[in-house]
PDB file of N, CA and C in Angstrom:
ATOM      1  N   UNK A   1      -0.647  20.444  10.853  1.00  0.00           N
ATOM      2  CA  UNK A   1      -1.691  19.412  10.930  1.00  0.00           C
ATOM      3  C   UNK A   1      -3.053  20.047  10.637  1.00  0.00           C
ATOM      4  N   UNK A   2      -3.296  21.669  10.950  1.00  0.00           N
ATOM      5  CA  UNK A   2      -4.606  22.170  10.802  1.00  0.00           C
ATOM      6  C   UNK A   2      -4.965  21.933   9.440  1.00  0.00           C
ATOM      7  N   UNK A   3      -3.724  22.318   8.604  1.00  0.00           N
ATOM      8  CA  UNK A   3      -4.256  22.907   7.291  1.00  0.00           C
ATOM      9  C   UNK A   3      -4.341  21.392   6.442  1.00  0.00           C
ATOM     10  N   UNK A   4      -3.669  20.493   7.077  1.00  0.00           N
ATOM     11  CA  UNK A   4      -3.856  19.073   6.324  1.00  0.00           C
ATOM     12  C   UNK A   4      -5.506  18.611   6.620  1.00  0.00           C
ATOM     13  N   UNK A   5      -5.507  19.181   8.032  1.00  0.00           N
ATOM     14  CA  UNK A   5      -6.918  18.442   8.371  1.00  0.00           C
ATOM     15  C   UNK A   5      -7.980  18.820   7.926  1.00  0.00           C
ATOM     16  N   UNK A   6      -8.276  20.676   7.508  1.00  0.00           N
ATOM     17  CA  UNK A   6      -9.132  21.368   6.981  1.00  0.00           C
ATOM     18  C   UNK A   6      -9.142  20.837   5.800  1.00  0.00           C
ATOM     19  N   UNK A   7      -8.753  20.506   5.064  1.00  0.00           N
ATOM     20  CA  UNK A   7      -8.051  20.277   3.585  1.00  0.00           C
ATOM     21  C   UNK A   7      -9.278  18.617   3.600  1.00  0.00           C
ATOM     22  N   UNK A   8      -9.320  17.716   4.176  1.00  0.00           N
ATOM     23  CA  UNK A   8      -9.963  16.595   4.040  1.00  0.00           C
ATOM     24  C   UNK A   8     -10.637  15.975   5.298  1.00  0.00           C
ATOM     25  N   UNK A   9     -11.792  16.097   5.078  1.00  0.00           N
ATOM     26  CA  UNK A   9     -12.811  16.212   5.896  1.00  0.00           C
ATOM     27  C   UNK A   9     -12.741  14.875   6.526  1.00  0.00           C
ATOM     28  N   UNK A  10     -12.871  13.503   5.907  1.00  0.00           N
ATOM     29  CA  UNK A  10     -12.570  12.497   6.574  1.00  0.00           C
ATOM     30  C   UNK A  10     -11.256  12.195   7.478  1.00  0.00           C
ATOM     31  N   UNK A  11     -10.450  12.668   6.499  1.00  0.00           N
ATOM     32  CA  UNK A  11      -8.696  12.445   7.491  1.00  0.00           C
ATOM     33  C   UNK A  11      -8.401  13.214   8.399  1.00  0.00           C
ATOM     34  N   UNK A  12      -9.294  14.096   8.792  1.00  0.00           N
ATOM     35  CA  UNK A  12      -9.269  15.374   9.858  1.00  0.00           C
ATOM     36  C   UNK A  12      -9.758  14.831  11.251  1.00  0.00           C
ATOM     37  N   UNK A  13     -10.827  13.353  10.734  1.00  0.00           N
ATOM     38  CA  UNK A  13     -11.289  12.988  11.850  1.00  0.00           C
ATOM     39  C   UNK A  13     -10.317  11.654  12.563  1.00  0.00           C
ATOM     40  N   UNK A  14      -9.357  11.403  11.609  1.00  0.00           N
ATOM     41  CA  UNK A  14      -8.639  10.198  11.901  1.00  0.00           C
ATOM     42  C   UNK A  14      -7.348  10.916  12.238  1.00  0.00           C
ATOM     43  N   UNK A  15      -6.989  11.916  11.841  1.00  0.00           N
ATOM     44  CA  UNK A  15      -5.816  12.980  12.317  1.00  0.00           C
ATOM     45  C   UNK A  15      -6.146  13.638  14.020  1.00  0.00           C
ATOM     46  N   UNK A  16      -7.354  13.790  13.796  1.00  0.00           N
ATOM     47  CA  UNK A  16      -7.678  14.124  15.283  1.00  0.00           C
ATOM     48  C   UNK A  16      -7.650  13.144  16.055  1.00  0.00           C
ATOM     49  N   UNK A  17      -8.655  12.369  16.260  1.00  0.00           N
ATOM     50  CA  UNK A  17      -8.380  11.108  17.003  1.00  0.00           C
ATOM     51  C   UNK A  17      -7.458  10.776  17.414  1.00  0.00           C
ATOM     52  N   UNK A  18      -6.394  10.818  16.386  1.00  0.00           N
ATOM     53  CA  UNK A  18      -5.047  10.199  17.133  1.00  0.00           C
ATOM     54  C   UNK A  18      -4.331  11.412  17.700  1.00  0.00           C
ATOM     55  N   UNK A  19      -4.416  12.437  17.171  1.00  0.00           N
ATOM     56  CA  UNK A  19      -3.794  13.778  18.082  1.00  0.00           C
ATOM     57  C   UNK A  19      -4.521  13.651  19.739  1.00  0.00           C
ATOM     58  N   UNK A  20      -6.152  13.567  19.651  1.00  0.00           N
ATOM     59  CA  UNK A  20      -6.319  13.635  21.091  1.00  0.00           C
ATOM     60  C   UNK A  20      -6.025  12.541  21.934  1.00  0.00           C
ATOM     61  N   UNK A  21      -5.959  11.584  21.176  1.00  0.00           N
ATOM     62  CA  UNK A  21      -5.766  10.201  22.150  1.00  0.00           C
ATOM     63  C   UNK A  21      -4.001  10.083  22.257  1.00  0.00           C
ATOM     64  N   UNK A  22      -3.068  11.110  21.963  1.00  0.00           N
ATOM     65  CA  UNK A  22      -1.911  11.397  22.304  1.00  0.00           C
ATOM     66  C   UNK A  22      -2.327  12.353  23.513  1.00  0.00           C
ATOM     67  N   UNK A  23      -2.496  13.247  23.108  1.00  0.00           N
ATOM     68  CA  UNK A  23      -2.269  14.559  24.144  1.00  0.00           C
ATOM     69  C   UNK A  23      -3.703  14.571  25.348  1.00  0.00           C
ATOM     70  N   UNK A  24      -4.911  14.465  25.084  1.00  0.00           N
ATOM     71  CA  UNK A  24      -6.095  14.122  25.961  1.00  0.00           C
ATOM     72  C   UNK A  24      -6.646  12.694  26.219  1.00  0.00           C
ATOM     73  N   UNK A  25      -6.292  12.025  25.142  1.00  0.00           N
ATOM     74  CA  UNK A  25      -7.366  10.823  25.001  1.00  0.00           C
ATOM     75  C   UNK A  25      -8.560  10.780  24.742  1.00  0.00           C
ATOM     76  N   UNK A  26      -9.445  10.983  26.240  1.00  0.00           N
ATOM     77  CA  UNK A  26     -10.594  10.704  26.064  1.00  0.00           C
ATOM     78  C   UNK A  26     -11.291  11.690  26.169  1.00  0.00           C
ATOM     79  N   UNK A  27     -10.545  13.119  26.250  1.00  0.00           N
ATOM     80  CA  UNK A  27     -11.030  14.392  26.757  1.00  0.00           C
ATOM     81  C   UNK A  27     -12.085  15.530  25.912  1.00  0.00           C
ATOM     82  N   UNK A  28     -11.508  14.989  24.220  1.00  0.00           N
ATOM     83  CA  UNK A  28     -12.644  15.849  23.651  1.00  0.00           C
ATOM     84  C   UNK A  28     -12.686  14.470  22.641  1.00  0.00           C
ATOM     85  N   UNK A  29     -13.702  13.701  22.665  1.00  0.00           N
ATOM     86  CA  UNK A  29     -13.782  12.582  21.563  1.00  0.00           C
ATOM     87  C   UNK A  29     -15.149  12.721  20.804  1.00  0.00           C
TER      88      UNK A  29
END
């Protein structure tokens, strides 16, 4: 997922999002 996310700057933020709102949620937003 890193290297997809480094790779495109917008989809890194919509790849994250949903990674933290799996595993933290609201913890690093």
């Amino acid at each position: 997922i890193f290297c997809s996310v480094a790779d495109l700057p917008i989809a890194r933020r919509n790849s994250l999002h949903r990674f933290l709102e799996k595993r933290k949620g609201r913890y690093l937003i």
